[in-house]
Protein backbone atom coordinates (compact mmCIF):
# COMPACT_ATOMS: atom_id res chain seq x y z
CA UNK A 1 23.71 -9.60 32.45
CA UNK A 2 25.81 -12.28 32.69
CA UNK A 3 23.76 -13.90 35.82
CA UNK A 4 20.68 -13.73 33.34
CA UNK A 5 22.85 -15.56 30.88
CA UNK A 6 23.93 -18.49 32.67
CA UNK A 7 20.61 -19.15 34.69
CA UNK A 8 17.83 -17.85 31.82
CA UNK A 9 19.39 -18.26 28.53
CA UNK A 10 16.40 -18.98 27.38
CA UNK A 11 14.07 -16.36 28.46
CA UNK A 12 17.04 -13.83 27.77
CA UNK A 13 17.16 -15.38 23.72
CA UNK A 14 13.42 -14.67 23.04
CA UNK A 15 13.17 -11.54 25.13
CA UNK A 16 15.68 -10.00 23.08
CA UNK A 17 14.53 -11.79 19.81
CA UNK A 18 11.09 -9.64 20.74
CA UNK A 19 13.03 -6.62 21.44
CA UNK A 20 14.36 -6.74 17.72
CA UNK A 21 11.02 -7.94 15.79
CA UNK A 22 9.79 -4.96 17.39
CA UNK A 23 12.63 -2.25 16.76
CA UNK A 24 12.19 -4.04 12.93
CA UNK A 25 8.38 -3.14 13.01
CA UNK A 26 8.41 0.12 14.94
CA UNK A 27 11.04 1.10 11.85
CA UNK A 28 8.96 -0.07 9.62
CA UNK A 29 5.61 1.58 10.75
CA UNK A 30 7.71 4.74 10.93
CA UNK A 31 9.20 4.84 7.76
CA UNK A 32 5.99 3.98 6.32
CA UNK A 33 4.07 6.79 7.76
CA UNK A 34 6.60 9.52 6.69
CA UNK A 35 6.80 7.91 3.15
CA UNK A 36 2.75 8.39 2.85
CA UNK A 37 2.16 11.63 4.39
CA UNK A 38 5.12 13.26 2.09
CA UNK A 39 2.34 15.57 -0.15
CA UNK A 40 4.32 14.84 -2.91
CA UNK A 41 3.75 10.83 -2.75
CA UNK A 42 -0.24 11.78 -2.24
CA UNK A 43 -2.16 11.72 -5.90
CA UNK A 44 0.82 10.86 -7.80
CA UNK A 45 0.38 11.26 -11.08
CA UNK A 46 0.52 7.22 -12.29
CA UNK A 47 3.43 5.89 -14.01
CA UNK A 48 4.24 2.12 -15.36
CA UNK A 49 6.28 0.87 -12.59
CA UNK A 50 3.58 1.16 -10.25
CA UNK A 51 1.26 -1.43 -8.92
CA UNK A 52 -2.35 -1.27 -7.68
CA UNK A 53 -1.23 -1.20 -4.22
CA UNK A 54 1.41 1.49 -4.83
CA UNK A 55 -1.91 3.72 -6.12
CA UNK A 56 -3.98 2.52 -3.78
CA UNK A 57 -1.87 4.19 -1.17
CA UNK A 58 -1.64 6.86 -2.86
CA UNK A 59 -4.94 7.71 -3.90
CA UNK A 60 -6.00 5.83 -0.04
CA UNK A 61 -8.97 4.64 -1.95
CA UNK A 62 -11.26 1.41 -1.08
CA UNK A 63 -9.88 -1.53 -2.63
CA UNK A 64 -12.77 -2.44 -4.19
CA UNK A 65 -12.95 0.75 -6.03
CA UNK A 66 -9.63 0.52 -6.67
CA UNK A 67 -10.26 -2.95 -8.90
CA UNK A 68 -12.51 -2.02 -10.56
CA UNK A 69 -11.06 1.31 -11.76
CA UNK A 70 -7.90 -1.14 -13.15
CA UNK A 71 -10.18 -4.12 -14.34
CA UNK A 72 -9.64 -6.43 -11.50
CA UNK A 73 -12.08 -9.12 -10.64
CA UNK A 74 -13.58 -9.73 -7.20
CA UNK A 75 -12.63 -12.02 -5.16
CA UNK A 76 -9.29 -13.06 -7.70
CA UNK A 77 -6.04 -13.64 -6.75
CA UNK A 78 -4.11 -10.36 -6.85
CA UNK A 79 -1.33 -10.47 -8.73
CA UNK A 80 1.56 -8.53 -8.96
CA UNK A 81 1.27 -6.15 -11.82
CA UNK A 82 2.78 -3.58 -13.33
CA UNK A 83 0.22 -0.62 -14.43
CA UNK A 84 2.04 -0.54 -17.65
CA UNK A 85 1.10 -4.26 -18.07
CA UNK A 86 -2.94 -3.41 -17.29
CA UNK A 87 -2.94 -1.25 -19.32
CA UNK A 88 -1.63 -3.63 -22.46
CA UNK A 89 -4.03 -5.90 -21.23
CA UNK A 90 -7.00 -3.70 -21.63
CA UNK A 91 -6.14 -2.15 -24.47
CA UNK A 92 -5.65 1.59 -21.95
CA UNK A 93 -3.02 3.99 -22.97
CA UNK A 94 -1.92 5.43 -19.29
CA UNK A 95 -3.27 8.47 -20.00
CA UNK A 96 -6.78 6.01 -20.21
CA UNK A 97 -5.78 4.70 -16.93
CA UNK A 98 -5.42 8.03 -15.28
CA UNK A 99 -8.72 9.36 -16.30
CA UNK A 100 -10.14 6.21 -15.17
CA UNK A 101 -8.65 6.22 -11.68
CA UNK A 102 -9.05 10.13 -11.50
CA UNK A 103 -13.20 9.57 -12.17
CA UNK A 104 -13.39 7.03 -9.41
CA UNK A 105 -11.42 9.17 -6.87
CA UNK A 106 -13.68 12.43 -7.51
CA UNK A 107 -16.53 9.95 -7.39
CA UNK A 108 -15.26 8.30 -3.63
CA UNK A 109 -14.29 11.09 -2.22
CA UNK A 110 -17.53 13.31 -2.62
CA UNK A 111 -19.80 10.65 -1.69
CA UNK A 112 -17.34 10.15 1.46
CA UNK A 113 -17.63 14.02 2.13
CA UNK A 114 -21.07 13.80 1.31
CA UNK A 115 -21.92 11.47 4.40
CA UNK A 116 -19.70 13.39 6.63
């Protein structure tokens, strides 16, 4: 090690640099996957705290559908909101929103079973 430090200090740096971007990642990816396929993170029931992308995962719906089940517009900016405040803005209780989300899910998924 220490012949690789006084004649390639360079390669050694970014070598392990890489080695720890990917330990980072590979933790990352893994935590990730056994956050998701917990059944009780699947079809959450939605609360205010969460955000479109939170549900999204959740649900693992198209985003597309997803927008336009919380009154996003195409090809917009997404923001980071708050169910709680899409609701205000639409004038939704989340009760509203749930049925609303719940429709388009039953809708997605049987047409996706439907071309299986």
């Amino acid at each position: 090690m220490k012949h690789l430090w006084q004649n390639h200090r360079i390669a050694l740096s970014t070598f392990v640099l890489a080695l720890g971007l990917l330990g980072y990642f590979a933790v990352q990816t893994i935590s990730s996957t056994i956050y998701w396929m917990d059944p009780a993170h699947q079809d959450q029931a939605l609360a205010g705290w969460m955000t479109p992308r939170y549900v999204q995962q959740s649900y693992k719906l198209p985003p597309d559908l997803l927008g336009a089940a919380l009154f996003m517009i195409k090809g917009e900016t997404p923001r980071r909101q708050s169910l709680d405040t899409i609701a205000a803005n639409n004038g939704l209780t989340m009760d509203e929103l749930q049925v609303r989300i719940d429709t388009a899910t039953a809708a997605w998924r049987a047409q996706r079973d439907a071309t299986e």
